[in-house]
Every structure is written in structure tokens, then in C-alpha cells.
PDB file of N, CA and C in Angstrom:
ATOM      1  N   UNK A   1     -15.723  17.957  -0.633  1.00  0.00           N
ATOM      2  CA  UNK A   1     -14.903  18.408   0.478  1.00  0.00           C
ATOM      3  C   UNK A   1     -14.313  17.223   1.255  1.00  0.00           C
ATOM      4  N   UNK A   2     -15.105  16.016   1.823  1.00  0.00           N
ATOM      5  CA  UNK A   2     -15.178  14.869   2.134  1.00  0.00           C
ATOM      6  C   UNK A   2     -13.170  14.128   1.295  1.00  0.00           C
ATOM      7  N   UNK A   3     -14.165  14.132   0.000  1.00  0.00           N
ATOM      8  CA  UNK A   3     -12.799  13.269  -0.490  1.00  0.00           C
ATOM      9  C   UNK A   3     -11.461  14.355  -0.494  1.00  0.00           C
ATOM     10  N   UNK A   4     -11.471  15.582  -0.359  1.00  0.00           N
ATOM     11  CA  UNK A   4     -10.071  16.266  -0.798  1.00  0.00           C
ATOM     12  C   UNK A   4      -9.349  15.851   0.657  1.00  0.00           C
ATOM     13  N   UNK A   5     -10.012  15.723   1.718  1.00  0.00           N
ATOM     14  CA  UNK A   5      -9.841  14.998   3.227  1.00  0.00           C
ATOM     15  C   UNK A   5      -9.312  14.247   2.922  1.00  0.00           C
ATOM     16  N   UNK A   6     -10.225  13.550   2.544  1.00  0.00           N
ATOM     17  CA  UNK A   6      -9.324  11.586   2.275  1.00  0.00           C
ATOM     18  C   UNK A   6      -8.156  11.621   1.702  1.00  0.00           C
ATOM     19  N   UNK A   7      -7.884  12.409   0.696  1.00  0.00           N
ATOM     20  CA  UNK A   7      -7.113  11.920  -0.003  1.00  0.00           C
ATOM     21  C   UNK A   7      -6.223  12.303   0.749  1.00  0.00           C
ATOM     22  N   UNK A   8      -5.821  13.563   0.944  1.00  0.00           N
ATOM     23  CA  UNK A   8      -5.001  14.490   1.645  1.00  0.00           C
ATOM     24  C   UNK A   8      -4.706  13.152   2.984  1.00  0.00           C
ATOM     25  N   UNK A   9      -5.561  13.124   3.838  1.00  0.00           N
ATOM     26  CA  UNK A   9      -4.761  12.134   4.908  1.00  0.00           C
ATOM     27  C   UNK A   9      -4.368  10.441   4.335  1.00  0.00           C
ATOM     28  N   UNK A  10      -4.593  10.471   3.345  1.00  0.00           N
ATOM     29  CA  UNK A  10      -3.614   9.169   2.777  1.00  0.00           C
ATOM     30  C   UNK A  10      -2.645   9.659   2.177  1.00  0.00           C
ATOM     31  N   UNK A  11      -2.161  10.604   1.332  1.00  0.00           N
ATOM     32  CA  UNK A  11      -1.061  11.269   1.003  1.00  0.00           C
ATOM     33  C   UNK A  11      -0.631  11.089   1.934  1.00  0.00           C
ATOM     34  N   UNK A  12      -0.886  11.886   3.135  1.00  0.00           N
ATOM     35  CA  UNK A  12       0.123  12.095   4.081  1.00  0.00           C
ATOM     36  C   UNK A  12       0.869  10.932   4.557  1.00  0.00           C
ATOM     37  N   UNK A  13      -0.398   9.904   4.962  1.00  0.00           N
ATOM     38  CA  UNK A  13       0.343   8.362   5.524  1.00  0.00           C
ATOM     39  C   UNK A  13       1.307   7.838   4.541  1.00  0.00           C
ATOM     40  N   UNK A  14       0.989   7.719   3.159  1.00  0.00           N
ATOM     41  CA  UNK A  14       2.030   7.308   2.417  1.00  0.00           C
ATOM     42  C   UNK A  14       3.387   7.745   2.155  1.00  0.00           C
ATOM     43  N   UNK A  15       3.208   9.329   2.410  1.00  0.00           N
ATOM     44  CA  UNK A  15       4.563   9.916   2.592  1.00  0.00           C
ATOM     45  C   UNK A  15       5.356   9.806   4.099  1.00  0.00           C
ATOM     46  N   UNK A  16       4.523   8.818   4.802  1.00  0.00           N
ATOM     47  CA  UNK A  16       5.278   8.637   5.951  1.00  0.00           C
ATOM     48  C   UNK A  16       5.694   7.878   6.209  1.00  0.00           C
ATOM     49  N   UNK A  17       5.169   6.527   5.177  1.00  0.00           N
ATOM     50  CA  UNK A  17       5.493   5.198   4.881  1.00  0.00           C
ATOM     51  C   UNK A  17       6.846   5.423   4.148  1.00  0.00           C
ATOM     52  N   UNK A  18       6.781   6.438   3.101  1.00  0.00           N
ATOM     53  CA  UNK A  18       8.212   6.155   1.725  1.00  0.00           C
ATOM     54  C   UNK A  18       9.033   6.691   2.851  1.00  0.00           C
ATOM     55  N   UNK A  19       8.762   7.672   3.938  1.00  0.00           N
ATOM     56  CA  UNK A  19      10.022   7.949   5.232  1.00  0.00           C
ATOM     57  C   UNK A  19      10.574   6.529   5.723  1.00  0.00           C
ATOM     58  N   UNK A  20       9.566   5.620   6.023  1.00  0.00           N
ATOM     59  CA  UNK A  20       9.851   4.850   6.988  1.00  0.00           C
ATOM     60  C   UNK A  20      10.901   3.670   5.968  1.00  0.00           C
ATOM     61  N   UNK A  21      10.394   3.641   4.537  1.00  0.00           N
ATOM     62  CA  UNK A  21      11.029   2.967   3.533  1.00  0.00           C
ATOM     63  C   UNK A  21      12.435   3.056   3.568  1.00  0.00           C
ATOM     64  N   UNK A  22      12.282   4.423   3.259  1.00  0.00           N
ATOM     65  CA  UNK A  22      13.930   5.092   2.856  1.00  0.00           C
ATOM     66  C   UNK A  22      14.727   5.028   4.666  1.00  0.00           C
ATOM     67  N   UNK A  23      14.326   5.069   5.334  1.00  0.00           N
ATOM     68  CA  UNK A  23      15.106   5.562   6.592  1.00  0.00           C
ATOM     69  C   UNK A  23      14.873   4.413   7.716  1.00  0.00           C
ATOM     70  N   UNK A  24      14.285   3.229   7.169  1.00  0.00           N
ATOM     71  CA  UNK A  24      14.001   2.548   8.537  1.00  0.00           C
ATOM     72  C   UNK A  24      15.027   1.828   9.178  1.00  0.00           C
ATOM     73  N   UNK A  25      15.064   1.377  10.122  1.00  0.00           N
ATOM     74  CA  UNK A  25      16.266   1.124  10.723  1.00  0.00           C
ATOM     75  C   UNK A  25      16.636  -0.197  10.686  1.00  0.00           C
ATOM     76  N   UNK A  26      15.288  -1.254  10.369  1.00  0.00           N
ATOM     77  CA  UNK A  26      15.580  -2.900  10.006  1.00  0.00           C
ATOM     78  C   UNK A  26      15.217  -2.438   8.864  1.00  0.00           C
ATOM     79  N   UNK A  27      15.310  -4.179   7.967  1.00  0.00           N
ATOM     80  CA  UNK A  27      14.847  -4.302   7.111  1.00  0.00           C
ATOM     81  C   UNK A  27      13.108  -4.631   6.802  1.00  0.00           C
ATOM     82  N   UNK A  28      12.924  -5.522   8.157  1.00  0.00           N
ATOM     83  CA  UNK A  28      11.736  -5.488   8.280  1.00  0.00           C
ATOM     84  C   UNK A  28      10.865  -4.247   8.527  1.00  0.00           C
ATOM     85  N   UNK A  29      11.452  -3.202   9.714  1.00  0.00           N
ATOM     86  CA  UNK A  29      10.732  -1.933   9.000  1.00  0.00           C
ATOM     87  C   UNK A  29      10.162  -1.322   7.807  1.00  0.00           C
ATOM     88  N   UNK A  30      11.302  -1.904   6.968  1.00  0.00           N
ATOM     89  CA  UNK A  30      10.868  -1.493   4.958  1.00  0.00           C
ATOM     90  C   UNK A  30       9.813  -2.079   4.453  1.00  0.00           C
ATOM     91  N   UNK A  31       9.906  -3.379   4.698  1.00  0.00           N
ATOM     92  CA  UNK A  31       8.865  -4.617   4.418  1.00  0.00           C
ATOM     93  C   UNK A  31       7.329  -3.840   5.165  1.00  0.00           C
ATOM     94  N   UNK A  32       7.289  -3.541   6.283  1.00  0.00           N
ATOM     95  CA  UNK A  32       6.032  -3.691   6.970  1.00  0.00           C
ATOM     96  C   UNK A  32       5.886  -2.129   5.831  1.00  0.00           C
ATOM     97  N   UNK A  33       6.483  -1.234   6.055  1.00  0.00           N
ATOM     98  CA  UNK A  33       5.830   0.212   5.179  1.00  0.00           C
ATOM     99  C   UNK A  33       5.718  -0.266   4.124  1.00  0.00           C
ATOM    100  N   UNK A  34       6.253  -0.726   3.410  1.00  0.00           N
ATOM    101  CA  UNK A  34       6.174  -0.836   1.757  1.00  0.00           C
ATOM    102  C   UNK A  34       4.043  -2.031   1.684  1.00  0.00           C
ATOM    103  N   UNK A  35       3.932  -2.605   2.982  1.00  0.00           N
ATOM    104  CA  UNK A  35       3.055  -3.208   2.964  1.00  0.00           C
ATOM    105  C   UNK A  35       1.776  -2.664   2.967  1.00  0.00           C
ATOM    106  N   UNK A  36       2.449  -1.354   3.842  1.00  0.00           N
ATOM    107  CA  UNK A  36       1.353   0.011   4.560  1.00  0.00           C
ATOM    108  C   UNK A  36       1.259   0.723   3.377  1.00  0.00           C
ATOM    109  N   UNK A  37       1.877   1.078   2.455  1.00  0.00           N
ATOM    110  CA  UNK A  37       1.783   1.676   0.516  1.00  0.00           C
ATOM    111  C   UNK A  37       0.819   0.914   0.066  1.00  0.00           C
ATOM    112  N   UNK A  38       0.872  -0.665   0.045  1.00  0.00           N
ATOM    113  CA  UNK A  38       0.065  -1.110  -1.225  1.00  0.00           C
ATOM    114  C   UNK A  38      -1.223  -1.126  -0.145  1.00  0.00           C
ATOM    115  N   UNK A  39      -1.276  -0.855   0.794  1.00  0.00           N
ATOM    116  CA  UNK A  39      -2.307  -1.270   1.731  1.00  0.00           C
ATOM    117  C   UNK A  39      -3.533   0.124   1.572  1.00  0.00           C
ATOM    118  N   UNK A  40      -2.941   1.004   1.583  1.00  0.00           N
ATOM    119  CA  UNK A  40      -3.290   2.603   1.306  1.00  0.00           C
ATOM    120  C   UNK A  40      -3.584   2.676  -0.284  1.00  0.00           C
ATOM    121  N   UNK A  41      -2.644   2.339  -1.426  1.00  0.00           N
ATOM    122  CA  UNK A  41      -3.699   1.965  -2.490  1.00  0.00           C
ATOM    123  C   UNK A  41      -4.617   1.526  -2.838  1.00  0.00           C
ATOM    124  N   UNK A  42      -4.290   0.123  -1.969  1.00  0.00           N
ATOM    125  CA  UNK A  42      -5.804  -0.602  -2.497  1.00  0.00           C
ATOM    126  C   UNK A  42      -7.183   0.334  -2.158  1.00  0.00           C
ATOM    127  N   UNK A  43      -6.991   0.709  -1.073  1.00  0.00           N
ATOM    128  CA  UNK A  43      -8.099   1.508  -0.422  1.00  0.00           C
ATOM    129  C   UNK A  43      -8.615   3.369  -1.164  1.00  0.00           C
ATOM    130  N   UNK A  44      -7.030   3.625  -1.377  1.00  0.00           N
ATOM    131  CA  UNK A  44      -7.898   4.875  -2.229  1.00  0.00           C
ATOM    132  C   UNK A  44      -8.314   4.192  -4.205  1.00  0.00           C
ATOM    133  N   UNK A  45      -8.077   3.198  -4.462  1.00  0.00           N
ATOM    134  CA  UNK A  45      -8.735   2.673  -5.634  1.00  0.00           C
ATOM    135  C   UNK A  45     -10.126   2.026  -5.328  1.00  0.00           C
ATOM    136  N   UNK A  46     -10.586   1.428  -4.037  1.00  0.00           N
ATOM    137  CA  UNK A  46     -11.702   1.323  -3.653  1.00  0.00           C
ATOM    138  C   UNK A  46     -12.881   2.523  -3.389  1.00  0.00           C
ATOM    139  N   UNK A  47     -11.980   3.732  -3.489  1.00  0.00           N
ATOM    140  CA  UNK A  47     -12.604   4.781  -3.007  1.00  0.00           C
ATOM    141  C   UNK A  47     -13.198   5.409  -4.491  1.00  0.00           C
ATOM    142  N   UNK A  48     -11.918   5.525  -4.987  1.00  0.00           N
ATOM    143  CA  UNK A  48     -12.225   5.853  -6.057  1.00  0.00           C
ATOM    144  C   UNK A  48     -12.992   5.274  -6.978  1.00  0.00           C
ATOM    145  N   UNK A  49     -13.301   3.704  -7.202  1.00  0.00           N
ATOM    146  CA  UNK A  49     -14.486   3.266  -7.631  1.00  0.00           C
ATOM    147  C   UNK A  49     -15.696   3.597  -7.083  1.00  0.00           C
ATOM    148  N   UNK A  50     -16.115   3.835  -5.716  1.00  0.00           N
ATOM    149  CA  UNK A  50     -17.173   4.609  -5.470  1.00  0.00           C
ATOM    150  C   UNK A  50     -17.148   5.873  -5.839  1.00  0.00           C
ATOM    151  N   UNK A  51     -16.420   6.103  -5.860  1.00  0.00           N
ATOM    152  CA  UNK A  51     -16.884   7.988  -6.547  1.00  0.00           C
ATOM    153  C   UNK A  51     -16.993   8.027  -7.929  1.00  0.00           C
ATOM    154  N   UNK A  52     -16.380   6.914  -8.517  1.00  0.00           N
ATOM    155  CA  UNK A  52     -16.808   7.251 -10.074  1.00  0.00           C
ATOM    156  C   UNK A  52     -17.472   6.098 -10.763  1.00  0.00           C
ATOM    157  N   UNK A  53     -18.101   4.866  -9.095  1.00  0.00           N
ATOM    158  CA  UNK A  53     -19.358   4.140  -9.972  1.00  0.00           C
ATOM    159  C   UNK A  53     -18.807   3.231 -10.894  1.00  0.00           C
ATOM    160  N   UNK A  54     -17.763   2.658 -10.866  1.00  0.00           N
ATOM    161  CA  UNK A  54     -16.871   1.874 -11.918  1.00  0.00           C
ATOM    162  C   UNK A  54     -16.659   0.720 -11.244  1.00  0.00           C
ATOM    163  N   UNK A  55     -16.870  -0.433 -11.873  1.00  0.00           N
ATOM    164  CA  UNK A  55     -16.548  -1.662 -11.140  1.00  0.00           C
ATOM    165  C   UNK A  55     -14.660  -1.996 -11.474  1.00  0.00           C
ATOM    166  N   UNK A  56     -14.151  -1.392 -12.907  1.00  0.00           N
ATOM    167  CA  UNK A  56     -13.025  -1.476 -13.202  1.00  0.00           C
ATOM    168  C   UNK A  56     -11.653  -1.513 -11.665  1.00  0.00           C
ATOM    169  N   UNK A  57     -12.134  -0.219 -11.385  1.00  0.00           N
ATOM    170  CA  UNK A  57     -11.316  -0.302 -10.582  1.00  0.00           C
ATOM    171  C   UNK A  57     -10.763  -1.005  -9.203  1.00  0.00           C
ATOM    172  N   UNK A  58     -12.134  -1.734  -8.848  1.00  0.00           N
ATOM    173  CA  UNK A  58     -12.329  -2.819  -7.858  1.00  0.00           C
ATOM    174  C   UNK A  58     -11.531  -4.019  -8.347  1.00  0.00           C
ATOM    175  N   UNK A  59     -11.900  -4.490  -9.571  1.00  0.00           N
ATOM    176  CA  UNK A  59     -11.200  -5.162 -10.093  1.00  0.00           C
ATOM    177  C   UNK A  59      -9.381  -5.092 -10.172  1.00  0.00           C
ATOM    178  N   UNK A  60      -9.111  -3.639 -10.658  1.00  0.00           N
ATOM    179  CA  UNK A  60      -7.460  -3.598 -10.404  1.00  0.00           C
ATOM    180  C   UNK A  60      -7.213  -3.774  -8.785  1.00  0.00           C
ATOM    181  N   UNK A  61      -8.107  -3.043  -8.099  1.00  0.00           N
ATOM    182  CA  UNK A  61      -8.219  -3.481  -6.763  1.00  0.00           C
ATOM    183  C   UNK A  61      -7.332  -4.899  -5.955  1.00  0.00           C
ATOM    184  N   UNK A  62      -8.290  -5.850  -6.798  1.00  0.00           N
ATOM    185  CA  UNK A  62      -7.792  -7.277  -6.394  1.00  0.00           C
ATOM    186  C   UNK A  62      -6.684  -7.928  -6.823  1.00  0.00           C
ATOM    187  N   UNK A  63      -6.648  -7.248  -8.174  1.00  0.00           N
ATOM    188  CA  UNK A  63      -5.318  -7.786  -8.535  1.00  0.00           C
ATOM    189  C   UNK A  63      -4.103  -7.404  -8.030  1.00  0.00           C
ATOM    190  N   UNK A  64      -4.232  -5.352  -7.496  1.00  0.00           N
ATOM    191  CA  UNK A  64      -2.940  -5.295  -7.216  1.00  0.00           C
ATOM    192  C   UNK A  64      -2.929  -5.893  -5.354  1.00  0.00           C
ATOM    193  N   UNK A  65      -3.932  -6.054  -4.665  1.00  0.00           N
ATOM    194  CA  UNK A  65      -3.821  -6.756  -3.560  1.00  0.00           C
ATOM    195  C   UNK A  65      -3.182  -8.183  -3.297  1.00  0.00           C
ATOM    196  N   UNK A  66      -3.716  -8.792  -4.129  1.00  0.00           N
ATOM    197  CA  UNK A  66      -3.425  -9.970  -4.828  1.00  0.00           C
ATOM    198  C   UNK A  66      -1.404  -9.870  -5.176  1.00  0.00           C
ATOM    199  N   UNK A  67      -0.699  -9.204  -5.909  1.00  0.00           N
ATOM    200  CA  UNK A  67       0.151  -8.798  -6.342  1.00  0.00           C
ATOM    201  C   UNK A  67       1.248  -8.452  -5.461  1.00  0.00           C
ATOM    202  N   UNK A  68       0.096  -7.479  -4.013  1.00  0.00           N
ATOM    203  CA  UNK A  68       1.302  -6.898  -3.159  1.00  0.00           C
ATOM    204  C   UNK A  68       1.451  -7.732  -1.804  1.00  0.00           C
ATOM    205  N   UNK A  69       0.502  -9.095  -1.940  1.00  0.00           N
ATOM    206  CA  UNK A  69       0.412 -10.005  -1.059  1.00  0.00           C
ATOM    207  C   UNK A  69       1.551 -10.816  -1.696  1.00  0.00           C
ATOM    208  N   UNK A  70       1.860 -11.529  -2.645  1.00  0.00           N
ATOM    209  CA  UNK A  70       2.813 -12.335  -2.642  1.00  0.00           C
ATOM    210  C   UNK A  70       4.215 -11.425  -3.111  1.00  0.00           C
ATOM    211  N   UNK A  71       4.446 -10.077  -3.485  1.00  0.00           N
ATOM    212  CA  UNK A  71       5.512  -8.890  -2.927  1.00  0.00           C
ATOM    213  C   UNK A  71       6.069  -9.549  -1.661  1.00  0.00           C
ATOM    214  N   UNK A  72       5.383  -9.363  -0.691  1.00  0.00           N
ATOM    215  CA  UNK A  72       5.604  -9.675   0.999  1.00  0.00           C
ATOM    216  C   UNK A  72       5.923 -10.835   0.948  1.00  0.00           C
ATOM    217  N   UNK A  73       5.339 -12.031   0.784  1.00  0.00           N
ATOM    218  CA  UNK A  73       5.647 -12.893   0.623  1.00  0.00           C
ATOM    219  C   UNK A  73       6.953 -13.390  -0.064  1.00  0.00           C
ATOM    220  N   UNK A  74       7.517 -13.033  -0.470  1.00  0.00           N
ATOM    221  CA  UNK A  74       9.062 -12.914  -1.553  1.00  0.00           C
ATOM    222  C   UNK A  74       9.756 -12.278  -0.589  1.00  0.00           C
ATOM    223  N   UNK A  75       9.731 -10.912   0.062  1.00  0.00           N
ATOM    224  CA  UNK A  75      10.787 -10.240   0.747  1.00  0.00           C
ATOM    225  C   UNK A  75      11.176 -10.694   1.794  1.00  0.00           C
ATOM    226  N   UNK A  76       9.705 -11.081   2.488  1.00  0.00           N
ATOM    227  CA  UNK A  76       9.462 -12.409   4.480  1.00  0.00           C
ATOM    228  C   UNK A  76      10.697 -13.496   3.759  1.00  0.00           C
ATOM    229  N   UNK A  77      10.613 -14.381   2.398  1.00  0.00           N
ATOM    230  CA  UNK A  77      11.766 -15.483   2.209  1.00  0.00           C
ATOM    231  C   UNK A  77      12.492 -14.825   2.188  1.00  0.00           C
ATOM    232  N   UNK A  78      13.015 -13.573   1.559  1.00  0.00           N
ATOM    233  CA  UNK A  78      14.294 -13.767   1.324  1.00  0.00           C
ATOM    234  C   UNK A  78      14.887 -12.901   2.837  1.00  0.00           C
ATOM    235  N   UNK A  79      14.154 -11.973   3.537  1.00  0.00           N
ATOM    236  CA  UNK A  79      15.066 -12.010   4.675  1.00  0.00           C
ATOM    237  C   UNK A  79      14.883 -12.613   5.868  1.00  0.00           C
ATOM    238  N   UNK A  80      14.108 -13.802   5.538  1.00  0.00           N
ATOM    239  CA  UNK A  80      14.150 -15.301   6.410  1.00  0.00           C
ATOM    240  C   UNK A  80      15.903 -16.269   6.100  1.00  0.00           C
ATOM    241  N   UNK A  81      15.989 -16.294   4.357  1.00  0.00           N
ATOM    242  CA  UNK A  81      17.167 -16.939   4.430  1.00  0.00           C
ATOM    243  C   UNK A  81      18.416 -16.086   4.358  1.00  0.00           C
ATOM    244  N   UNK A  82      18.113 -14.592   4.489  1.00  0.00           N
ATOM    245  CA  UNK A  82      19.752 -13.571   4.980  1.00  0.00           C
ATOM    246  C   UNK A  82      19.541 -13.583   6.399  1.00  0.00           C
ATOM    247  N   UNK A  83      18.724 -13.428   7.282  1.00  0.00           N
ATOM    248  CA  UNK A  83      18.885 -13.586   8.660  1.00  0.00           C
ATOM    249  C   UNK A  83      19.483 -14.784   9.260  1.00  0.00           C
TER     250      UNK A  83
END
């Protein structure tokens, strides 16, 4: 019962993030949601390795953290040198 919760209120945040994606009014708005997506993955793949006892997924864990940290890092340059 617990996790259909969880999941359900991260669905929701993420579908409020792809709002804020598609409709935000800077660009940096896009940047910070798209940050709040991989930020909300990492965490329901952490979840989900506890519920199914798998170290695997901790592991994709880091990598895609790892992955959506230098994402940000690429978008901060490039609308550092269009600003």
C-alpha cells in the first residue's frame, strides 16, 4: 500500500516537472526541472532496489546520477555562453 503511495506521489512530481519543462518561462526553469526528473529517478531506483533486494539497481543508481550531474553541467555552459 506504502509503495503504490510512493510511487503515485513521484509520478505526480515528475509530471509537474515535464509541465515546468515544456512551459517554463526561462531557460533555466527547464534546466532546474529536468534536474528535479533525474533527481526523482534516482530515488524511485533506490527504492526500488529495496523492494526487490538487488544491489543492481543502486548501481544504475550511480551511474545515472553520475550522468545527470554532468547533463547540468553541459546545459549551466552552454546557457552561461548564450546569456
Amino acid at each position: 500500500m506504502i509503495n503504490v503511495l510512493f510511487f503515485s506521489l513521484v509520478g505526480l512530481g515528475i509530471l509537474f516537472s515535464i509541465y515546468r519543462l515544456i512551459k517554463g518561462p526561462t531557460q533555466f526553469d527547464r534546466v532546474v526541472s529536468l534536474d528535479v526528473i533525474n533527481v526523482s529517478i534516482i530515488g524511485v531506483l533506490v527504492v526500488i532496489a529495496l523492494i526487490v533486494k538487488s544491489e543492481f539497481f543502486i548501481d544504475v543508481a550511480i551511474v545515472y546520477s553520475i550522468l545527470g550531474f554532468l547533463e547540468t553541467i553541459v546545459f549551466a555552459k552552454f546557457l552561461e555562453v548564450k546569456s
